[in-house]
Protein backbone atom coordinates (compact mmCIF):
# COMPACT_ATOMS: atom_id res chain seq x y z
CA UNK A 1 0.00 0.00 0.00
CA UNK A 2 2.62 2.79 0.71
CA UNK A 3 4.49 2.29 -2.50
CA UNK A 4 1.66 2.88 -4.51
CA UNK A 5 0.59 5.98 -3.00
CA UNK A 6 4.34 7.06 -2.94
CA UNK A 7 4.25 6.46 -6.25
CA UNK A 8 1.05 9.10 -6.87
CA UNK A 9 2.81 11.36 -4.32
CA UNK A 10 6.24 10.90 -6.28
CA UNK A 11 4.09 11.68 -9.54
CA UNK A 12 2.39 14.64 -8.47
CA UNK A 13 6.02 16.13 -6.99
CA UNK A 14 7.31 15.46 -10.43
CA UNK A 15 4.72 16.79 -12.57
CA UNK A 16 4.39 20.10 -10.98
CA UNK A 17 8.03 20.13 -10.55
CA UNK A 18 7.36 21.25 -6.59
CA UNK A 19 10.71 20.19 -5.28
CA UNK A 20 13.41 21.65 -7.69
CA UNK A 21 16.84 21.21 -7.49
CA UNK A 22 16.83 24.81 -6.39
CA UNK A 23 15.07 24.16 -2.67
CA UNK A 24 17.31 22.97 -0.10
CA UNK A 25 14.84 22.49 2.80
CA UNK A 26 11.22 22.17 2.46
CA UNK A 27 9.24 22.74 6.25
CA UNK A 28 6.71 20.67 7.05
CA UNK A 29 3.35 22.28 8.43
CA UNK A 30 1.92 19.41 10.73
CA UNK A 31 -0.99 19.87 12.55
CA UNK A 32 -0.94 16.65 14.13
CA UNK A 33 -4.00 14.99 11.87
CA UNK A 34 -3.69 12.24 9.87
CA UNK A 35 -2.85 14.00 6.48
CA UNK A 36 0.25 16.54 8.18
CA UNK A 37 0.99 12.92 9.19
CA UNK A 38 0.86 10.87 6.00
CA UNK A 39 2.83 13.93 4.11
CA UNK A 40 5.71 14.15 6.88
CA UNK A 41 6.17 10.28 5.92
CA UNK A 42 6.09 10.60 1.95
CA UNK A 43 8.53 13.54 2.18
CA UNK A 44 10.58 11.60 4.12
CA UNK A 45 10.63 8.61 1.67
CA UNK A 46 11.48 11.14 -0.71
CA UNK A 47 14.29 12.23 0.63
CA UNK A 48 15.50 8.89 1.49
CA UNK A 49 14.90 7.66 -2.23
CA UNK A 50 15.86 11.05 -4.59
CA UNK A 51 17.11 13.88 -2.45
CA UNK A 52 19.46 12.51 0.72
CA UNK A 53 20.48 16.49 0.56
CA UNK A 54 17.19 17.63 1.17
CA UNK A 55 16.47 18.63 4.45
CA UNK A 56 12.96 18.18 6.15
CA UNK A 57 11.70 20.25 9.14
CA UNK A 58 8.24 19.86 11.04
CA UNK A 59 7.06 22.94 11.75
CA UNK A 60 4.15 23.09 14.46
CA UNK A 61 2.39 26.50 15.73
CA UNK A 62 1.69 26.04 19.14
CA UNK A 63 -2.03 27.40 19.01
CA UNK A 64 -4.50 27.22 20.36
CA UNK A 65 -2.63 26.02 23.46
CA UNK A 66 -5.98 24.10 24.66
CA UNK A 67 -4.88 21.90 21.94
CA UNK A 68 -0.88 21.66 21.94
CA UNK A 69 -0.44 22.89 25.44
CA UNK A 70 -3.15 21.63 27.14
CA UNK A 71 -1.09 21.66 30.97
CA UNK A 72 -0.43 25.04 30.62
CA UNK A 73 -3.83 26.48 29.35
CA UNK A 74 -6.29 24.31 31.75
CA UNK A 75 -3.04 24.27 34.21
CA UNK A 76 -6.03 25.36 37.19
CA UNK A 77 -8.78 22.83 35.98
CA UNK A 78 -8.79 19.93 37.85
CA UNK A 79 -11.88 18.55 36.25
CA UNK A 80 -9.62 18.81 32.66
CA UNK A 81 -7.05 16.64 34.64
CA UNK A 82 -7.87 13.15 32.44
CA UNK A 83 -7.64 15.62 29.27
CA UNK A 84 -4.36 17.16 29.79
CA UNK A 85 -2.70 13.85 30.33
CA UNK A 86 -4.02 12.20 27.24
CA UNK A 87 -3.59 15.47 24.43
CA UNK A 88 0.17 15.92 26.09
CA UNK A 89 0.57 12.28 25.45
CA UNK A 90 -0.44 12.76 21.62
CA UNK A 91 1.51 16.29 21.34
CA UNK A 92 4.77 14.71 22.66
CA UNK A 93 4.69 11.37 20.58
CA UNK A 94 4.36 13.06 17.52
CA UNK A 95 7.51 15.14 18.19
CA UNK A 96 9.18 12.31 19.89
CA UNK A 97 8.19 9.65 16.37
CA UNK A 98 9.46 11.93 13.79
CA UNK A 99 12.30 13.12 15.71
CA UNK A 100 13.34 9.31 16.12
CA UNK A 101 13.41 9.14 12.03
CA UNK A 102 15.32 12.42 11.93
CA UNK A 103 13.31 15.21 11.38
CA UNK A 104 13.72 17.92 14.09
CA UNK A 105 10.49 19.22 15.05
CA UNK A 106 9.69 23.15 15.91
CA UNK A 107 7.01 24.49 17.59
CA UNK A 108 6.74 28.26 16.41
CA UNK A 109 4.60 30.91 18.62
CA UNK A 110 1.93 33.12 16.92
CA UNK A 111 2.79 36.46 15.73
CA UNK A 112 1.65 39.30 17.70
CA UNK A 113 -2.38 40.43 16.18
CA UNK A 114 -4.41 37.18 17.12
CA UNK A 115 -4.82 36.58 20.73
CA UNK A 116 -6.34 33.54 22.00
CA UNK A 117 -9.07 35.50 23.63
CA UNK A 118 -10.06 36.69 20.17
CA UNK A 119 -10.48 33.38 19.09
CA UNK A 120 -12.75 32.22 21.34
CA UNK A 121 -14.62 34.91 20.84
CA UNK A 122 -15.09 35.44 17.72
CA UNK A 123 -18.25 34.26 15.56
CA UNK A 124 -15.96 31.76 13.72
CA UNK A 125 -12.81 30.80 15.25
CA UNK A 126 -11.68 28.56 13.16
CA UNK A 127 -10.91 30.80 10.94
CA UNK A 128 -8.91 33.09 13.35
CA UNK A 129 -7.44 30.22 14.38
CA UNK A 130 -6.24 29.97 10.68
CA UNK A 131 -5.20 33.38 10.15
CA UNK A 132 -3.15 32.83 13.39
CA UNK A 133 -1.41 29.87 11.92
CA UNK A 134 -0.80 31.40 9.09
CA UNK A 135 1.14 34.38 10.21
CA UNK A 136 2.86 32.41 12.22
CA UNK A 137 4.23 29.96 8.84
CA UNK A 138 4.96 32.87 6.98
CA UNK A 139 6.76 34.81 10.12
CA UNK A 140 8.94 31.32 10.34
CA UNK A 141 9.65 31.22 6.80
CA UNK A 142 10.32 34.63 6.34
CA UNK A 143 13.25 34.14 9.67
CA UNK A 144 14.29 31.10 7.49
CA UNK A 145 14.47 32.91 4.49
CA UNK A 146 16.60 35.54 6.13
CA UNK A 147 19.05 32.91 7.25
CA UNK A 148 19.76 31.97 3.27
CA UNK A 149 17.47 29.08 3.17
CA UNK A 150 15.72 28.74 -0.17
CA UNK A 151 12.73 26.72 1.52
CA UNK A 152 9.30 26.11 0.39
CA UNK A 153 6.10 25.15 2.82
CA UNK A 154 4.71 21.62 2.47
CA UNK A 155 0.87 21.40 3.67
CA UNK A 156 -0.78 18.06 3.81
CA UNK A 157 -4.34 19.29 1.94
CA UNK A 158 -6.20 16.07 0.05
CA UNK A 159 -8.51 15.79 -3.37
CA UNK A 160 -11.30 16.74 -0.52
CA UNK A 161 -9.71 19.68 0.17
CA UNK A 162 -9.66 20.81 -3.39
CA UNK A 163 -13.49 19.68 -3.50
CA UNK A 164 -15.06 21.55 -0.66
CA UNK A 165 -12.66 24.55 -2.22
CA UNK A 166 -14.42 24.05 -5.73
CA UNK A 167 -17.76 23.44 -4.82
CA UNK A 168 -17.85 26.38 -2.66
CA UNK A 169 -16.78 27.83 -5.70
CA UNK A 170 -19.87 26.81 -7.39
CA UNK A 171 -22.11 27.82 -5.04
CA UNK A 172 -21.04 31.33 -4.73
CA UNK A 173 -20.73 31.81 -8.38
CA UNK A 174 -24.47 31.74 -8.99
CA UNK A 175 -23.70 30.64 -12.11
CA UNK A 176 -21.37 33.80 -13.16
CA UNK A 177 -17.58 32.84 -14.24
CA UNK A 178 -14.53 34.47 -12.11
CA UNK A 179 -14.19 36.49 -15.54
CA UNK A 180 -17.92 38.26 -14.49
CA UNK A 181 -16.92 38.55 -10.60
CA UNK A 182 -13.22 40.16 -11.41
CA UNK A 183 -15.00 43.00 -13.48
CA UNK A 184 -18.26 43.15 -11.84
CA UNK A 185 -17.69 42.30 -8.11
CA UNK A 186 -14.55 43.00 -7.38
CA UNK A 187 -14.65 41.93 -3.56
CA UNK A 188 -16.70 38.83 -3.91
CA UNK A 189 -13.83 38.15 -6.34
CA UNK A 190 -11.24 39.26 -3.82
CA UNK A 191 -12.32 36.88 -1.31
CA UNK A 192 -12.74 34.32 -3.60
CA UNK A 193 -9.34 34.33 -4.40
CA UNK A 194 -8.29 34.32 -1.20
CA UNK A 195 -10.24 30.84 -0.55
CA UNK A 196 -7.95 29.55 -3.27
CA UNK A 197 -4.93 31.09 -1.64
CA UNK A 198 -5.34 29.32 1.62
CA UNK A 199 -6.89 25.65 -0.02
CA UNK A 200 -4.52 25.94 -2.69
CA UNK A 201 -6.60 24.39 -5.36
CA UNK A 202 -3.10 24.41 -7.39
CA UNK A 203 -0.38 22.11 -6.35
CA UNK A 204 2.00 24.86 -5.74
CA UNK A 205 1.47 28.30 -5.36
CA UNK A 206 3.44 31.79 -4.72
CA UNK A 207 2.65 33.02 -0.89
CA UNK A 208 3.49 36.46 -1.60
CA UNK A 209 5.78 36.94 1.60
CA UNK A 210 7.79 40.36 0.61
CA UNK A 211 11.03 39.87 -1.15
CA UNK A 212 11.06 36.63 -1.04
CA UNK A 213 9.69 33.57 -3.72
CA UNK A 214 8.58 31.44 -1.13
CA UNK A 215 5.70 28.58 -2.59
CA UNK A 216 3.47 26.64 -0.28
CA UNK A 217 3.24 23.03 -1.72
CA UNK A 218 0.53 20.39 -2.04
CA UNK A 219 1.77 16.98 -2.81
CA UNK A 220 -0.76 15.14 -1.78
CA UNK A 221 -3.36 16.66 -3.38
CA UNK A 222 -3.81 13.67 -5.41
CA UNK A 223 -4.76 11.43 -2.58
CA UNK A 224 -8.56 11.30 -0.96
CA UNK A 225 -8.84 11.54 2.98
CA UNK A 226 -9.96 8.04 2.33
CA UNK A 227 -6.48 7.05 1.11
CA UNK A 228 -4.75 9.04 3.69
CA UNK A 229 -6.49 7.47 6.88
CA UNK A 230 -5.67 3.75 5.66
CA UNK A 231 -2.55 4.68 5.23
CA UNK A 232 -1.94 6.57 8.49
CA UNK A 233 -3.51 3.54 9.96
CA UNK A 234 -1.41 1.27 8.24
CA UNK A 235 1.93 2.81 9.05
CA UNK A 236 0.67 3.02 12.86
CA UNK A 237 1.53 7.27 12.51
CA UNK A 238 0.96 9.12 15.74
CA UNK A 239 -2.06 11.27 16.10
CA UNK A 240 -3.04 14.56 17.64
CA UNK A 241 -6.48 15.12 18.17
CA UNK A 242 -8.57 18.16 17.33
CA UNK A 243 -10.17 18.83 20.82
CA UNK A 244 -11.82 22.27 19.91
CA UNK A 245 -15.38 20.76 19.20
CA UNK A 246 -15.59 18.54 22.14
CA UNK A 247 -13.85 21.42 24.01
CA UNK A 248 -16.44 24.15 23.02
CA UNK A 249 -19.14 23.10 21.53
CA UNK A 250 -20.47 23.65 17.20
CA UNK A 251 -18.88 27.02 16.95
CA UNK A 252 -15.76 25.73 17.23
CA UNK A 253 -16.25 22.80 14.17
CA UNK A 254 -15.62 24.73 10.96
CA UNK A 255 -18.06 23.98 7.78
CA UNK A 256 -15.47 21.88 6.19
CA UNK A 257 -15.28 19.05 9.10
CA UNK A 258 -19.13 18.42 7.84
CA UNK A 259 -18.12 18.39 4.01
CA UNK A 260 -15.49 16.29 4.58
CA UNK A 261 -17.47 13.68 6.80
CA UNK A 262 -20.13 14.02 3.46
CA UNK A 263 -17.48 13.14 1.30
CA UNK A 264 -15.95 10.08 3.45
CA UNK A 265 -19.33 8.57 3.22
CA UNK A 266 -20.61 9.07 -0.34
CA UNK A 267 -16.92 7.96 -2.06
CA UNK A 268 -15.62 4.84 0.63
CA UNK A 269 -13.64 3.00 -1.37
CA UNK A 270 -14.73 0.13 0.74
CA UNK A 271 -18.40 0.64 -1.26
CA UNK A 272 -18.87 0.25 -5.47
CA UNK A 273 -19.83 2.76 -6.48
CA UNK A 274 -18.63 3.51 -9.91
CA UNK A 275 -18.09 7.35 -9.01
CA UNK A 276 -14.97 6.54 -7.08
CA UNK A 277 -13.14 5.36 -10.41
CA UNK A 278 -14.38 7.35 -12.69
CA UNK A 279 -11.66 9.65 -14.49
CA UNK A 280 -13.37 12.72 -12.94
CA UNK A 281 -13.03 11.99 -9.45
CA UNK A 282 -9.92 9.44 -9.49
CA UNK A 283 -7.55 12.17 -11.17
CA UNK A 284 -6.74 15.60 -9.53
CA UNK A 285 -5.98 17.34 -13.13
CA UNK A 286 -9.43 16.20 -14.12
CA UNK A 287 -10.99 17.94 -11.15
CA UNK A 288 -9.02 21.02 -12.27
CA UNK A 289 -9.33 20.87 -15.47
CA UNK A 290 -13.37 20.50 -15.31
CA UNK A 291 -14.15 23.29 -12.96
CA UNK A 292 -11.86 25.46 -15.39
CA UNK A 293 -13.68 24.63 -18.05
CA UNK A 294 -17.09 25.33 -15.80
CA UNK A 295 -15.08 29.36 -15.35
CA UNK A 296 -15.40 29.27 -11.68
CA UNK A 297 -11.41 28.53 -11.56
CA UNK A 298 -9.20 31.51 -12.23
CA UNK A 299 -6.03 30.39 -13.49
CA UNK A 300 -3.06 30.18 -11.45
CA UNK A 301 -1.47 33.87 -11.70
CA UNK A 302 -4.71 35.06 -10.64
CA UNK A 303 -3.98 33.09 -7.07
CA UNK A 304 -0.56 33.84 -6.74
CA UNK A 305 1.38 36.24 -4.44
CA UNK A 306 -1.96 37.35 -2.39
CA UNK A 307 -1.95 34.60 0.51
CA UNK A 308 0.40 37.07 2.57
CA UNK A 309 -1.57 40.05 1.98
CA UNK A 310 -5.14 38.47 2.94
CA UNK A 311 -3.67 37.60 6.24
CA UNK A 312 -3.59 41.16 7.16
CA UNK A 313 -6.20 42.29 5.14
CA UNK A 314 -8.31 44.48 7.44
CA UNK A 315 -10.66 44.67 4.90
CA UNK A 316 -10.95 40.72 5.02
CA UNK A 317 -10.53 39.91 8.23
CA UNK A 318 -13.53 42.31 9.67
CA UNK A 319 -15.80 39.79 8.26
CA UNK A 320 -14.94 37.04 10.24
């Protein structure tokens, strides 16, 4: 089983060309779920198998501290005693597994703008929670940058990624194409874009982090959350759970958690259903290519170089 999904990750590197020669260290964004986890093991094949000079770092931002440091934020909760012990357990295996296979792990702080308070208090924290991250990425590469590192950001997003991305797509476009919404509705388009930016809809794409050329990366975008969570399993990867739901109730369980729990059900590869194989669904550029040919897709160098600048978009970030 790993081989052949190496071999689509390996394919997918190699057709987008997302590791050239050129990078010397590509940093690992690991949340701790099963897809940061399958990625941080397929980049690590890879370097094992085509790049032995290619160094690998796990990079981890250290909010919200309910979830990564659980002692210290419910440190005066007894009655989250049973809770601590079991999310520090998961926090400190993951660093401890992929730091016994030789990738140093670093947990990064958030950038001063985005205080925890503000997250919980906001009407959808999930996505303060991802501007947060965010900032935090780009302030670390940015430091790396500085130090002469040409280094590019690997995130672990899946083929249900780039659906819930797509068919949010279609349902905002009421059936205008991005051409309409760039000349027509210029902030719908603006935000639209900046959906893209973050889900990355393209295998690799510019952030836009001043001065620099910095790409995030997407390699296994060609993989289903199906494939990734037999594979996890299968490998016996370590796991950190998302505790923000059970922590805090709906509010804290962004809309994509439901798509993707749609999605796990209606294409199991465990069931028949002909959908699964199809050309459409089993290939990423077919995805791509038929929602550009639908117009809701802006080409790439529409996406490009605007990441960084939504992340302190005031203009953007008032809505949420």
């Amino acid at each position: 089983m790993f081989q052949q999904k190496y071999e689509k990750f390996l394919k997918t590197v190699n057709d987008y060309d997302l590791i050239p020669k050129g990078i010397d260290k590509v940093a690992i964004a690991m949340s701790g779920g099963k897809d940061a986890q399958v990625l941080a093991a397929l980049l690590l094949e890879y370097k094992q198998q085509e790049r032995p000079d290619l160094e690998l770092e796990i990079v981890t931002v250290a909010s919200p501290s309910w979830k990564y440091k659980p002692d210290e934020y419910f440190a005066s909760d007894e009655s989250k005693k049973d809770y601590i012990v079991e999310q520090k357990k998961a926090v400190d295996e993951t660093k401890k597994y992929w730091e016994k296979k030789g990738i140093p792990c670093t947990y990064v702080n958030t950038v001063p703008g985005i205080t925890e308070d503000m997250i919980m208090n906001a009407s959808k924290p999930c996505v303060w929670c991802f501007f947060g991250l965010y900032r935090a990425l780009c302030k670390y590469l940015e430091d790396e940058h500085k130090k002469g590192k040409n280094i590019t950001l690997a995130a672990g997003l899946t083929k249900f990624d780039l659906l819930y991305v797509l068919e949010s797509l279609i349902i905002r476009s009421g059936g205008k194409t991005w051409e309409h919404d760039k000349e027509h509705n210029p902030q719908k388009y603006y935000f639209n874009r900046m959906q893209l930016s973050w889900f990355s809809p393209y295998p690799k794409l510019k952030i836009g982090i001043p001065n620099t050329e910095i790409n995030k990366i997407t390699p296994i975008i060609n993989l289903t959350d199906n494939e990734t969570r037999e594979l996890a399993n299968s490998l016996g990867l370590p796991r950190i759970p998302d505790p923000c739901h059970k922590l805090f109730g709906e509010r804290f369980e962004s809309d994509k958690r439901h798509f993707d729990r749609y999605l796990a059900g209606t294409t199991t590869e465990d069931v028949n259903l002909d959908h699964v194989n199809s050309g459409f669904f089993s290939e990423y550029q077919s995805l791509l290519d038929t929602f550009t040919r639908v117009g809701v897709l802006p080409p790439v160098e529409e996406i490009d170089n605007i990441l960084y600048d939504g992340l302190y978009n005031k203009s953007l970030t008032s809505v949420f």
